[in-house]
N, C-alpha and C. Protein backbone atom coordinates (compact mmCIF):
# COMPACT_ATOMS: atom_id res chain seq x y z
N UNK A 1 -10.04 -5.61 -4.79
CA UNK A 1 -10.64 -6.41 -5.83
C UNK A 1 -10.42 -7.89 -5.59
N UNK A 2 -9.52 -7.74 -4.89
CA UNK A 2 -9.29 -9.44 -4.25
C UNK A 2 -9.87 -10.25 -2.97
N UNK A 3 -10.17 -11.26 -3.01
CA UNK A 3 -10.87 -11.70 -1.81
C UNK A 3 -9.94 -11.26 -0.37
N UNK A 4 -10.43 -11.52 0.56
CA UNK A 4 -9.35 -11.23 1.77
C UNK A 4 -8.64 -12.08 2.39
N UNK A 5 -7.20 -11.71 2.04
CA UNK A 5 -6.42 -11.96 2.24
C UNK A 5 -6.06 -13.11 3.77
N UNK A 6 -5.72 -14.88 3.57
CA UNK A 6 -5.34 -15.20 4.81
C UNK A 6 -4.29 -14.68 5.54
N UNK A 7 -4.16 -15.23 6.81
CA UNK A 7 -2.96 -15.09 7.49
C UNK A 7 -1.65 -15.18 6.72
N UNK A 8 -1.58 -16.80 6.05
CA UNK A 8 -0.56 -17.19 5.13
C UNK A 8 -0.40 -16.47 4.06
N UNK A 9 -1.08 -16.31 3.54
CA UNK A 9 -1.09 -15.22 2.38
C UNK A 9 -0.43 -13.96 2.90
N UNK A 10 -0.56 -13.29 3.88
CA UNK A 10 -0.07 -11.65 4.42
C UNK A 10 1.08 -11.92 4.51
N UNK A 11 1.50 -13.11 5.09
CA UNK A 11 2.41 -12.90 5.45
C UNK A 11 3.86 -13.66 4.26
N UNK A 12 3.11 -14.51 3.61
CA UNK A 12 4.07 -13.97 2.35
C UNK A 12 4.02 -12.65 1.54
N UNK A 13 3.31 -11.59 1.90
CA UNK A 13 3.50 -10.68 1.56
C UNK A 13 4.14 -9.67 1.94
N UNK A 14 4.70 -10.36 3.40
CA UNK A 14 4.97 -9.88 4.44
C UNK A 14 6.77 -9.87 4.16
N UNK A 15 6.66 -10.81 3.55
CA UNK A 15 8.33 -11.60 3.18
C UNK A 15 8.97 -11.34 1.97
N UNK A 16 7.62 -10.75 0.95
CA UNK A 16 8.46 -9.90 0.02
C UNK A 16 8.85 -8.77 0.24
N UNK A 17 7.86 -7.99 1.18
CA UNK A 17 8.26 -6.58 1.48
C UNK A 17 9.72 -6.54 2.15
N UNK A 18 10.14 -7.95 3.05
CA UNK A 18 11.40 -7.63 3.74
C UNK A 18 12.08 -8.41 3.24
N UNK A 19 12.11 -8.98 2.11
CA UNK A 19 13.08 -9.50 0.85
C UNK A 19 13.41 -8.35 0.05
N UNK A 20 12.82 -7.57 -0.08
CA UNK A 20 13.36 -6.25 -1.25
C UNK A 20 13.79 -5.25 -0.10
N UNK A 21 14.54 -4.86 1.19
CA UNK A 21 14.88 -4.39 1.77
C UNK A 21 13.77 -2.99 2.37
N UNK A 22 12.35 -3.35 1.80
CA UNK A 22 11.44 -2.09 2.83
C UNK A 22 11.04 -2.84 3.89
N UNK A 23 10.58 -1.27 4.25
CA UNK A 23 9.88 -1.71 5.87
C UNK A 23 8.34 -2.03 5.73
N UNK A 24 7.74 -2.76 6.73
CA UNK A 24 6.31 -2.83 6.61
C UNK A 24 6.00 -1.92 8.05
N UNK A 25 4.86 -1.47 7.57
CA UNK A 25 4.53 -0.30 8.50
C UNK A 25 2.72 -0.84 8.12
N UNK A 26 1.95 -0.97 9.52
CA UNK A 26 0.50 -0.74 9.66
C UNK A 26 -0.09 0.55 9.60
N UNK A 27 -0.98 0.99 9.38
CA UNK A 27 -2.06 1.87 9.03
C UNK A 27 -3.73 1.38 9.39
N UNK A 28 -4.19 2.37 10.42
CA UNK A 28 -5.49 2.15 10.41
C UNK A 28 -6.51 3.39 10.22
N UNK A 29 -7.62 3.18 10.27
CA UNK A 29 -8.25 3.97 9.50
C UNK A 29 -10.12 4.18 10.03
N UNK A 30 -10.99 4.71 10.77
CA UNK A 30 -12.02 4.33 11.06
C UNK A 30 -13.04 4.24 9.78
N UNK A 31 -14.18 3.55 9.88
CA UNK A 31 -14.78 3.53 8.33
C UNK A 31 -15.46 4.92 7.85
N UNK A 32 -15.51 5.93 8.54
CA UNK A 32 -15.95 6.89 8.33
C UNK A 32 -15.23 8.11 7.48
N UNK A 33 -13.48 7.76 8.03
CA UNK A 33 -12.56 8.16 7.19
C UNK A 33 -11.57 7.33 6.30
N UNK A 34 -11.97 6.62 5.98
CA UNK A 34 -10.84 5.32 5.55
C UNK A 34 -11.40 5.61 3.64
N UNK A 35 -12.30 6.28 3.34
CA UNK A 35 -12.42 6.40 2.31
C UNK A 35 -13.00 7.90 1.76
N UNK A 36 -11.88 8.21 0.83
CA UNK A 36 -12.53 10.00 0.75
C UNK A 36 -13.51 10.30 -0.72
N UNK A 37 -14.44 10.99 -0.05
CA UNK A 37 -15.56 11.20 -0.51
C UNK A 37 -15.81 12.49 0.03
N UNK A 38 -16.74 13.01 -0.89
CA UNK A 38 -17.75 14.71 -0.96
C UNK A 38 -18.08 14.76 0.27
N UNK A 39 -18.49 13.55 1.32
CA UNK A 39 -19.12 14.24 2.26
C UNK A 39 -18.10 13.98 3.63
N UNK A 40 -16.47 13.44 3.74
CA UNK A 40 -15.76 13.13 4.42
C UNK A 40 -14.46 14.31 3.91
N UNK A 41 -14.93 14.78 3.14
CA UNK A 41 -13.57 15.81 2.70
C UNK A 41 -13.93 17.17 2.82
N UNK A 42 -12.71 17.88 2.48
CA UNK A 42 -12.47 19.53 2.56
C UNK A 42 -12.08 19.58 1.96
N UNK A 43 -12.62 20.65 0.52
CA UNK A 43 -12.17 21.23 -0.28
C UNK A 43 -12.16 22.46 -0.25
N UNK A 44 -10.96 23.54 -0.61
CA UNK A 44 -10.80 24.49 -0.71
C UNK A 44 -12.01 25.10 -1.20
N UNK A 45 -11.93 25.07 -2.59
CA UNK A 45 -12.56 25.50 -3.40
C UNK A 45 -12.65 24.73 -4.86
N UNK A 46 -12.48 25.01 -6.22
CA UNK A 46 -12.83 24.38 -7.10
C UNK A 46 -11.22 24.41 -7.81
N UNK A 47 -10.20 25.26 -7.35
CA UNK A 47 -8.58 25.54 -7.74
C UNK A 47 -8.33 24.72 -7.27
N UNK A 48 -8.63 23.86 -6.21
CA UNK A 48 -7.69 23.10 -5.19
C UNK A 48 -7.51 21.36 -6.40
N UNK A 49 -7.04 21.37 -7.44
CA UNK A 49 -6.93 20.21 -7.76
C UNK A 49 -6.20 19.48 -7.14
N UNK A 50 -7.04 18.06 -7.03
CA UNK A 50 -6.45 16.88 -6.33
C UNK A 50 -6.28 16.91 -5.12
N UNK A 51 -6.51 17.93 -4.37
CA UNK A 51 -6.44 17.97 -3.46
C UNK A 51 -7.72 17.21 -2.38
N UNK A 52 -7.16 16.27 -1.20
CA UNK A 52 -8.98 15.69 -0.51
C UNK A 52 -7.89 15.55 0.82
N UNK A 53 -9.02 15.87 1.78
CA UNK A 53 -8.46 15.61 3.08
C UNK A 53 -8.25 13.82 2.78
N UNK A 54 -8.15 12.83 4.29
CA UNK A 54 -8.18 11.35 4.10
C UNK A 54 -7.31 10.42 3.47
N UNK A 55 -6.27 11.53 2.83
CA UNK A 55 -4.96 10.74 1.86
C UNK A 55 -4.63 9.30 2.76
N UNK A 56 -4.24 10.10 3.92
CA UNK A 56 -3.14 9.54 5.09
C UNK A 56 -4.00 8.82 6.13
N UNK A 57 -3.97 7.74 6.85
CA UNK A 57 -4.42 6.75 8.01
C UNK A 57 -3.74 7.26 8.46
N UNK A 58 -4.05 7.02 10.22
CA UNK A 58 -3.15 6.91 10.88
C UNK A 58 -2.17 5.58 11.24
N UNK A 59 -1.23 6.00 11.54
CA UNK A 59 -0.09 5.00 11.89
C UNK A 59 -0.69 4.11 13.05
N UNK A 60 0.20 2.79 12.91
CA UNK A 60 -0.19 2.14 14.37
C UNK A 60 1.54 1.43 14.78
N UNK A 61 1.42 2.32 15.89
CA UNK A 61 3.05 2.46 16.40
C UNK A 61 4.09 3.03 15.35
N UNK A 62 4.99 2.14 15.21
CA UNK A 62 6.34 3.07 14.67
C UNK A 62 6.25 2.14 13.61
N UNK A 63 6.65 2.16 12.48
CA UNK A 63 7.22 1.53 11.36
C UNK A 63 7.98 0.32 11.71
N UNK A 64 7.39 -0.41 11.29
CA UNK A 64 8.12 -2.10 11.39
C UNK A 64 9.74 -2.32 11.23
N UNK A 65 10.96 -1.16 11.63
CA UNK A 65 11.94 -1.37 11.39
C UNK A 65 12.30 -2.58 12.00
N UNK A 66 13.37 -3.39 11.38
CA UNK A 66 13.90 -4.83 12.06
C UNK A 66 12.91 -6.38 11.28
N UNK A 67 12.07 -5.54 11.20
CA UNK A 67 11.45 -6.98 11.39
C UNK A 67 11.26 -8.22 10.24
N UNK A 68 11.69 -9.40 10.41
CA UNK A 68 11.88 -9.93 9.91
C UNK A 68 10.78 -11.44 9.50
N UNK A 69 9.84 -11.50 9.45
CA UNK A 69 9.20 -12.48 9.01
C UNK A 69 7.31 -11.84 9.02
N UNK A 70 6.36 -12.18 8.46
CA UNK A 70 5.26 -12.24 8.91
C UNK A 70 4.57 -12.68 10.02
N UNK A 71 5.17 -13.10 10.83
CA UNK A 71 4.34 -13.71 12.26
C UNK A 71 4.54 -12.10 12.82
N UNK A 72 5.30 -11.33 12.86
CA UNK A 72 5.33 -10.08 13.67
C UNK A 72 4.31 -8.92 13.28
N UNK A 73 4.33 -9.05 12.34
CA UNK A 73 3.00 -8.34 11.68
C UNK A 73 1.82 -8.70 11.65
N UNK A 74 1.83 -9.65 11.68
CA UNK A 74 0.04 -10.83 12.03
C UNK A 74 -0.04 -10.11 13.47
N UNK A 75 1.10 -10.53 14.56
CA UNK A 75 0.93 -9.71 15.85
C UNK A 75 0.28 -8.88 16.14
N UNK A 76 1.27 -7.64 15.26
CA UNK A 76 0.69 -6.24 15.51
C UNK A 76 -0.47 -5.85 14.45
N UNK A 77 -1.36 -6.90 13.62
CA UNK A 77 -2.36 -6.63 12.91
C UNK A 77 -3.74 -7.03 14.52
N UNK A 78 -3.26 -8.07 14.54
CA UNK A 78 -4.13 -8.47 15.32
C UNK A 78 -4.30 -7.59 16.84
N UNK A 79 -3.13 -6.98 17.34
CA UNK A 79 -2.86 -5.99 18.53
C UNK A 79 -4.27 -4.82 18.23
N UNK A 80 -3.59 -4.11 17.00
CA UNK A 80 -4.53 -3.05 16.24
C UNK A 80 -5.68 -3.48 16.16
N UNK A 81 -6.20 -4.91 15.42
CA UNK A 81 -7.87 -5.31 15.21
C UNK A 81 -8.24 -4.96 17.08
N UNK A 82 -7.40 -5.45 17.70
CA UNK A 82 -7.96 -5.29 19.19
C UNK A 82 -8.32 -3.87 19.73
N UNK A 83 -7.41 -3.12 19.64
CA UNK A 83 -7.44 -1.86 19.94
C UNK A 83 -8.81 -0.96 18.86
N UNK A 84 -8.67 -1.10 18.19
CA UNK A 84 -9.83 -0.47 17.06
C UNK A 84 -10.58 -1.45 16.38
N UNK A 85 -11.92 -1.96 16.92
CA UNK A 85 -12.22 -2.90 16.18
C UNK A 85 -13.10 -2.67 14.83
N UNK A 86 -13.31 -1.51 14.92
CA UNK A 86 -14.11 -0.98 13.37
C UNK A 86 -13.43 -0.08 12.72
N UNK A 87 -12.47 -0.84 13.01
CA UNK A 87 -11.00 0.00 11.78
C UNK A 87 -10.81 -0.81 10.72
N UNK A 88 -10.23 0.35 9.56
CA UNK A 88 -9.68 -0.81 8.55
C UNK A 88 -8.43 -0.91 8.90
N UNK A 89 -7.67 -2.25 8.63
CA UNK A 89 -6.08 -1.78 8.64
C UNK A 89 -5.49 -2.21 7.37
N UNK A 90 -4.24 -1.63 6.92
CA UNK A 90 -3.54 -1.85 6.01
C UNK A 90 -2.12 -1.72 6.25
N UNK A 91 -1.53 -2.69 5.44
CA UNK A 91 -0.33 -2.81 5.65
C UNK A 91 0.34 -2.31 4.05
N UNK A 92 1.38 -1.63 4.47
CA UNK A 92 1.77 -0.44 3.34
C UNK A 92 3.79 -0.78 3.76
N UNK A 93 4.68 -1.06 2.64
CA UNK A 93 5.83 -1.19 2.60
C UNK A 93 6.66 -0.06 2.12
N UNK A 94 7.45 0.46 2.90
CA UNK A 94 8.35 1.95 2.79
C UNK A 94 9.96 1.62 1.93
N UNK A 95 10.22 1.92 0.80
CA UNK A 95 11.32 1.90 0.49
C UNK A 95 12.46 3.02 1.04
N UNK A 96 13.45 2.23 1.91
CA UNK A 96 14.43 3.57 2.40
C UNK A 96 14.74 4.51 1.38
N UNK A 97 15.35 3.30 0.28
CA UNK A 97 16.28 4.26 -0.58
C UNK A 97 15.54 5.43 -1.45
N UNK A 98 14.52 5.11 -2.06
CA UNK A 98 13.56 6.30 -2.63
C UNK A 98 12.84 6.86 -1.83
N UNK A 99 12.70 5.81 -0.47
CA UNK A 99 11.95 7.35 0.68
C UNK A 99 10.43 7.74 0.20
N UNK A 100 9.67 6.34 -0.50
CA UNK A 100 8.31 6.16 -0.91
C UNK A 100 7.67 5.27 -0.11
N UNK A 101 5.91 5.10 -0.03
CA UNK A 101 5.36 3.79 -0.28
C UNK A 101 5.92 3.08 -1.28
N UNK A 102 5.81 1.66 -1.31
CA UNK A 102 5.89 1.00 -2.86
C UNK A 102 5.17 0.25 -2.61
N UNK A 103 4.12 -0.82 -1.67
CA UNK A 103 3.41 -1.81 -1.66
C UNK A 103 2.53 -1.12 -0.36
N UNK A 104 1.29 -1.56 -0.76
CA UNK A 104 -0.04 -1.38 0.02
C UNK A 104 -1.02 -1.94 0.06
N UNK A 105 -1.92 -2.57 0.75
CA UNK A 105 -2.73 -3.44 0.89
C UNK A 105 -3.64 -3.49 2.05
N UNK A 106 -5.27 -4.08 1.79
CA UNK A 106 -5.81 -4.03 3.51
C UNK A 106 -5.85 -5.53 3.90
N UNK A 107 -5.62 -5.49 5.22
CA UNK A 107 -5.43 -6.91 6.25
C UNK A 107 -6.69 -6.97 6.87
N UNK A 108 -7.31 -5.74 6.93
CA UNK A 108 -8.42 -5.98 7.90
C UNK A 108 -9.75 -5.20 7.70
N UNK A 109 -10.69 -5.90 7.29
CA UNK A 109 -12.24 -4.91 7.15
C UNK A 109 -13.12 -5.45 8.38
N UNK A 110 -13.87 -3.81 9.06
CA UNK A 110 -14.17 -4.34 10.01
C UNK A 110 -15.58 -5.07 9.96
N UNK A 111 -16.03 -5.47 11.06
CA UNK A 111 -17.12 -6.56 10.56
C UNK A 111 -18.13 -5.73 9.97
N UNK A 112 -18.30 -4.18 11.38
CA UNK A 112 -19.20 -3.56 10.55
C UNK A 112 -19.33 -3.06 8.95
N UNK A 113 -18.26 -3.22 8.22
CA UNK A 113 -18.31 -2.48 6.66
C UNK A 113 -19.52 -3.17 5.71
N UNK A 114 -20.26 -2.29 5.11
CA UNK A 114 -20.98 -2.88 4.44
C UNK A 114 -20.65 -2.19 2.60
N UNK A 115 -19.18 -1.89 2.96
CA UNK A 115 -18.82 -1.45 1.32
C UNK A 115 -18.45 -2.77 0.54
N UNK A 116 -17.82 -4.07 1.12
CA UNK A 116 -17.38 -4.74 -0.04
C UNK A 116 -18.83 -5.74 -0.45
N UNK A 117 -18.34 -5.83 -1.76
CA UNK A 117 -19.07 -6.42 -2.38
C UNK A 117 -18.15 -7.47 -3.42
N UNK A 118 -18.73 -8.96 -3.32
CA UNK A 118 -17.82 -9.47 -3.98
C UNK A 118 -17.87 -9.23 -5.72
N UNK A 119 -16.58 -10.12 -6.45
CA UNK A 119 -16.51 -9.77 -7.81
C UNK A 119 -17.76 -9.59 -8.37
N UNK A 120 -18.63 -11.14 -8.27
CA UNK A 120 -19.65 -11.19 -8.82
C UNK A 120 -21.04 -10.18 -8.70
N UNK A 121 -20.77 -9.77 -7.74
CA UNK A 121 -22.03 -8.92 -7.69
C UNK A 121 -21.77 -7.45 -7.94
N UNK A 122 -20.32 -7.37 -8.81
CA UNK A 122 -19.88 -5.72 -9.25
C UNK A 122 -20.28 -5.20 -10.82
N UNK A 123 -20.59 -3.86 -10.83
CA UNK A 123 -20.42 -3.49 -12.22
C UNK A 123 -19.87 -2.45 -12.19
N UNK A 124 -19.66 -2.00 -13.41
CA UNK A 124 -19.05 -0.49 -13.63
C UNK A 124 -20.02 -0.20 -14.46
């Protein structure tokens, strides 16, 4: 719902995630599966509540243990934009101690996406 995010911007976001002691970990995603829908999912049947394939991206490398500032993550955002360029990526923060996500966010839409649409031109 928010415009996209600068460099500077990520990466103070980058600095809260490793100010509250989680890890930042990347996630990418191709646009075909990066969003689940009727015709990208498997459903059991009509019992299967809540259930949708697409929960989960895949990872890109190992979980950001160590790392300490946003320039390292701009890195490996930009490594990933290279490697997959019609990926989405997102950057998602792991709390050890509860052993959850707690912060998630996307860094990267690829050029091809033609899902966003800005505020102004949204309705419900």
């Amino acid at each position: 719902y928010l415009p996209p995010l600068t460099d500077a911007e990520i990466s103070r976001q980058v600095d809260y995630i490793v100010n509250n002691g989680w890890t930042p970990c990347l996630e990418f995603a191709e646009s075909t599966s990066a969003y689940a829908s009727n015709e990208n999912c498997i459903r059991m049947n009509n019992t299967t509540c809540l259930y949708y394939d697409n929960r989960y991206w895949t990872m890109w490398k190992l979980p950001m243990f160590g790392c300490t500032d946003g320039h390292q993550v701009l890195a490996e955002v930009s490594n990933c934009r290279r490697a997959f360029p019609d990926a989405y990526i997102r950057l998602v923060g792991f709390d050890p101690v509860r052993q959850v996500q707690v912060a998630g966010f996307l860094v990267h839409r690829p050029p091809s996406a033609r899902d966003h649409q800005s505020p102004a031109t949204r309705s419900v």
